[in-house]
Protein backbone atom coordinates (compact mmCIF):
# COMPACT_ATOMS: atom_id res chain seq x y z
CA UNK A 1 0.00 0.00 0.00
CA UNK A 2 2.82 2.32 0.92
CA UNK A 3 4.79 1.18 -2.31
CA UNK A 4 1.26 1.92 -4.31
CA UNK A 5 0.76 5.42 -2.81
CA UNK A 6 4.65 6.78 -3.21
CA UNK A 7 4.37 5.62 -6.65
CA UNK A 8 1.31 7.69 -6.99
CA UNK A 9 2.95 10.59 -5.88
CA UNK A 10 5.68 9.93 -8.28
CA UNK A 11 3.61 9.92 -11.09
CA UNK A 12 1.65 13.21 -9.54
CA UNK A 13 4.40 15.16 -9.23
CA UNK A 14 5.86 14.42 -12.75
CA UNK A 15 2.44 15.19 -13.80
CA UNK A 16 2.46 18.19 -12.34
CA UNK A 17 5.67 19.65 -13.55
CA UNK A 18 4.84 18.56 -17.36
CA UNK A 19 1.27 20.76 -16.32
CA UNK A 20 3.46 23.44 -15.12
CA UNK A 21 5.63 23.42 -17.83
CA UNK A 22 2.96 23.57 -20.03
CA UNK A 23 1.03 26.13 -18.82
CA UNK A 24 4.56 27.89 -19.13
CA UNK A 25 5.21 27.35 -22.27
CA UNK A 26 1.91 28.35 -23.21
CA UNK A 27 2.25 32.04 -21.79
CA UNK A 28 5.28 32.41 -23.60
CA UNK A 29 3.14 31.39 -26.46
CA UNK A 30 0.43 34.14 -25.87
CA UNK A 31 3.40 36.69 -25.09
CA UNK A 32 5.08 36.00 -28.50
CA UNK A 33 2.27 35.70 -30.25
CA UNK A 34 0.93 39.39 -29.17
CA UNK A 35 4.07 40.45 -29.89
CA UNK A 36 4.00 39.52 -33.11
CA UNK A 37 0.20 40.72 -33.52
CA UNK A 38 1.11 44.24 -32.83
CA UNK A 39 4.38 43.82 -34.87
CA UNK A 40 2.00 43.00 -38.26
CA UNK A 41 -0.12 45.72 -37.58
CA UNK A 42 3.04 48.24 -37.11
CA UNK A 43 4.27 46.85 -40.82
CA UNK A 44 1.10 47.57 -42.52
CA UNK A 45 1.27 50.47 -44.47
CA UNK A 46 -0.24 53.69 -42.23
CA UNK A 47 -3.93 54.84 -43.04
CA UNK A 48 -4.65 58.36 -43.45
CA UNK A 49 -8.17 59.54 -43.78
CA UNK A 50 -9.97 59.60 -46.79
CA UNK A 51 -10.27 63.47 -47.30
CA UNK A 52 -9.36 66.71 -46.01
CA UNK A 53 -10.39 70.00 -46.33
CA UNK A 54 -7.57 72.15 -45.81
CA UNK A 55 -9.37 75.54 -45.70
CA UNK A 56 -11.46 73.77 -42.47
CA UNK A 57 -8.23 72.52 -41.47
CA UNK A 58 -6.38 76.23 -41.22
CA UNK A 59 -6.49 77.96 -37.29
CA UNK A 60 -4.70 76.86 -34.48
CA UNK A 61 -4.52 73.67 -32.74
CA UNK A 62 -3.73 72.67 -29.29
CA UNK A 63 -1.08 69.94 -29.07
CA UNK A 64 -2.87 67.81 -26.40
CA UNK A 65 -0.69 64.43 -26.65
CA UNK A 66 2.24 64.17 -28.54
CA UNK A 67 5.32 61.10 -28.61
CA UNK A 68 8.03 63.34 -26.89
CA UNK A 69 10.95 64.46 -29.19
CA UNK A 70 14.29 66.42 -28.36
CA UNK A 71 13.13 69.27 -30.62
CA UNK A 72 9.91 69.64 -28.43
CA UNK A 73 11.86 69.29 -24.87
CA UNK A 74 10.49 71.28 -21.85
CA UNK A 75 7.07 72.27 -24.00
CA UNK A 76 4.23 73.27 -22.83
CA UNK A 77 0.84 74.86 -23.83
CA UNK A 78 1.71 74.00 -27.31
CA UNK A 79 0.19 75.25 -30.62
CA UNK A 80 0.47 74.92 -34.10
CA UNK A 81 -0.98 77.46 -36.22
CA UNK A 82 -1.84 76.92 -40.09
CA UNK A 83 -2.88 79.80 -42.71
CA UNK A 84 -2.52 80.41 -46.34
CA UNK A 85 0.93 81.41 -48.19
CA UNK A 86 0.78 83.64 -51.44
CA UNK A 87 2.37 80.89 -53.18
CA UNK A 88 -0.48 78.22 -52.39
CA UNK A 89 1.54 76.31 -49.37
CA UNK A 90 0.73 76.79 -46.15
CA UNK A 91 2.29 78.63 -43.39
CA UNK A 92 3.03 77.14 -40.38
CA UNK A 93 3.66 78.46 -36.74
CA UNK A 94 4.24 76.14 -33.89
CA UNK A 95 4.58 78.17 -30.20
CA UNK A 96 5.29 77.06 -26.85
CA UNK A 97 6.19 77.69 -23.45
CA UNK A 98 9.47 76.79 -22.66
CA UNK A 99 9.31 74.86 -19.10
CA UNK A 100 5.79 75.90 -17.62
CA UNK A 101 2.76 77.55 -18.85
CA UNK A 102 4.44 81.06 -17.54
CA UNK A 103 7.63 80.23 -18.99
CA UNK A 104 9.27 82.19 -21.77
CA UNK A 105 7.75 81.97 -25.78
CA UNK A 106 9.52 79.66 -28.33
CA UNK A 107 8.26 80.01 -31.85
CA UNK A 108 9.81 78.06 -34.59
CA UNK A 109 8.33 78.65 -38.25
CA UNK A 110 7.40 76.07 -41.27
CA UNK A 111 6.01 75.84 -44.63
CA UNK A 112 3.94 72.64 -45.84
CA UNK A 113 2.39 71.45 -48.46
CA UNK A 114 0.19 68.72 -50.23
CA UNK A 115 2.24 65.65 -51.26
CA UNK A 116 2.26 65.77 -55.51
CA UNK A 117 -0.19 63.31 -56.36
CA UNK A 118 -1.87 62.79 -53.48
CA UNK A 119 -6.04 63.74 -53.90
CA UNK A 120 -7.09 63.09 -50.35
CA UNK A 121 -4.69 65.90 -49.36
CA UNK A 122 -3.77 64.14 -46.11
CA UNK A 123 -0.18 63.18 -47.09
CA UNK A 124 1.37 66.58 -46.29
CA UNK A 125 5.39 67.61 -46.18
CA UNK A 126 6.53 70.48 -43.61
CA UNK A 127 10.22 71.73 -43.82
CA UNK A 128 11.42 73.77 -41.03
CA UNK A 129 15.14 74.84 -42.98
CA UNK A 130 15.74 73.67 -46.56
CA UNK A 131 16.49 71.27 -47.77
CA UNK A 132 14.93 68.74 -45.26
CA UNK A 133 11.08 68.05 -45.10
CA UNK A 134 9.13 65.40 -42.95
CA UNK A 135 6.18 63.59 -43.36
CA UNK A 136 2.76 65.12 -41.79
CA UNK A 137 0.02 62.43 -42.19
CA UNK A 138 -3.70 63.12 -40.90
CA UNK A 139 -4.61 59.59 -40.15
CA UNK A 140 -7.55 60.49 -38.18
CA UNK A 141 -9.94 63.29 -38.44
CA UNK A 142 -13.24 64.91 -36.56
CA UNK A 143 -16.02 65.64 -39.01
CA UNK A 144 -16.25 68.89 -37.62
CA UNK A 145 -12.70 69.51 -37.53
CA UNK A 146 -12.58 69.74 -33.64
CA UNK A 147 -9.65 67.31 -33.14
CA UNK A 148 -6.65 65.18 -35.69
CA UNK A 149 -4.33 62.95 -35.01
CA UNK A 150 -1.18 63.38 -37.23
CA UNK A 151 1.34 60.76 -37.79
CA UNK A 152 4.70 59.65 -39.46
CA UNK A 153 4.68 56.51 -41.93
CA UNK A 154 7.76 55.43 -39.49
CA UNK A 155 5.22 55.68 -36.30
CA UNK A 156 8.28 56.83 -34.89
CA UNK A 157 6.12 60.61 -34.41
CA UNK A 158 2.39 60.90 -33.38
CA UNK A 159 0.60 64.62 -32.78
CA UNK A 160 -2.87 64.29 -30.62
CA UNK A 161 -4.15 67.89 -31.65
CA UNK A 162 -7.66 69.93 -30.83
CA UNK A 163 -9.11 73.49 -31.56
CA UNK A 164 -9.33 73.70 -27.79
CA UNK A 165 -6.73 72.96 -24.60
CA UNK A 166 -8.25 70.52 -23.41
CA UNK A 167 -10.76 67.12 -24.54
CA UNK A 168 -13.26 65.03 -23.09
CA UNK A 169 -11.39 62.13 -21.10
CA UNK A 170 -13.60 59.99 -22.92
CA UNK A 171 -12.86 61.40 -26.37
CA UNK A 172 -9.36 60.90 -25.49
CA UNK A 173 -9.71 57.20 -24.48
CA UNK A 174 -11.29 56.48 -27.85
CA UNK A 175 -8.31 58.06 -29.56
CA UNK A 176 -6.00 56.10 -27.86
CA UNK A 177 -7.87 53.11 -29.40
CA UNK A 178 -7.53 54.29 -32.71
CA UNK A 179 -4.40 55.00 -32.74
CA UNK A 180 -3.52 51.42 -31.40
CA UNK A 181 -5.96 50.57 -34.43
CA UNK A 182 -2.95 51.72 -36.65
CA UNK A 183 -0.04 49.95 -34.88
CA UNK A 184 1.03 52.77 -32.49
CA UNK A 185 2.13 52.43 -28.99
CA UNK A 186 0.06 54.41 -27.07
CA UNK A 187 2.10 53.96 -23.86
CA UNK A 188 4.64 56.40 -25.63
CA UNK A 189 2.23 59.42 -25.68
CA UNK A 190 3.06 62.19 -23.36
CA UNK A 191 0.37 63.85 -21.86
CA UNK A 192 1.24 67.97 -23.28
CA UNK A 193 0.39 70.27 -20.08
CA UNK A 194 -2.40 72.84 -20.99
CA UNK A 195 -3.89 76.15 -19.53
CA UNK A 196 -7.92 75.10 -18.29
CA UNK A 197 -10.38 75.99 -20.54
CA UNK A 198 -12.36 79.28 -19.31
């Protein structure tokens, strides 16, 4: 009988290793296998919306999320302002405050303009000095024009932007699913401090 049962715990214990290595090798699995989800949808090809008006699109916009980047360190209550140039581009003014909402002004200027070929005019190049130029993709787009979300084919940059300071925490939770919808990393996105709205 004794001989019986330490078999049976033998045999239980072995079992439950194999179990545990299974259920090991199973997360790893699942890990991997996300992994390599998100990596597919960060190779396909970046959506932009369908259309854009760009007359509706001119004014200013509040950055209210943004992937941080050197050129944009210690910015706050950003803005990027878009009008008309004689020569059919479009001027481009980006202002913030430089440590803190009270901080000094910095203002750096752009031009932009439509990519050639491209009808939907959402595939946009801005050049701060010549000769360089950078991609400026609307990939997602308010019917009303009250908030865009501008990316990089690269998803290496990603703009949250809205005609006022601040957005609905709600609104902003369904961006953040969108976004992930075209193979960004949302846990990147810096929150961009704000005045309150008035």
């Amino acid at each position: 009988m004794m001989l019986s049962s330490r078999i049976a715990i033998r045999h239980w214990r072995r079992g439950f290793g194999v179990h545990r290595q299974l259920s090991a090798a199973c997360i790893v699995c699942l890990v991997v296998f996300a992994a390599c989800a998100h990596a597919d949808t960060a190779r396909v090809p970046l959506r932009t919306v369908p259309a854009v008006d760009l007359n509706r699109y001119l004014g200013t916009w509040y950055e209210i999320a943004s992937y941080p980047q050197r050129f944009q360190r210690n910015c706050t209550g950003t803005t990027a302002t878009y009008s008309h140039r004689e020569d059919g581009r479009i001027r481009v003014v980006n202002v913030c405050r430089d440590g803190g909402l009270g901080g000094p002004s910095r203002q750096a200027e752009a031009v932009a303009w439509v990519v050639e070929g491209e009808p939907s005019n959402a595939k946009l190049r801005v050049q701060f000095f010549w000769p360089f130029s950078g991609d400026y993709w609307i990939i997602e787009l308010d019917g009303e024009y009250r908030y865009a979300v501008v990316g990089h084919p690269s998803r290496e940059y990603l703009w949250i932007l809205a005609r006022t300071p601040q957005i609905d925490p709600a609104l902003y939770a369904d961006l953040i699913r969108r976004i992930e919808a075209h193979g960004y990393d949302a846990s990147r996105l810096q929150r961009t401090l704000q005045p309150a709205e008035r």
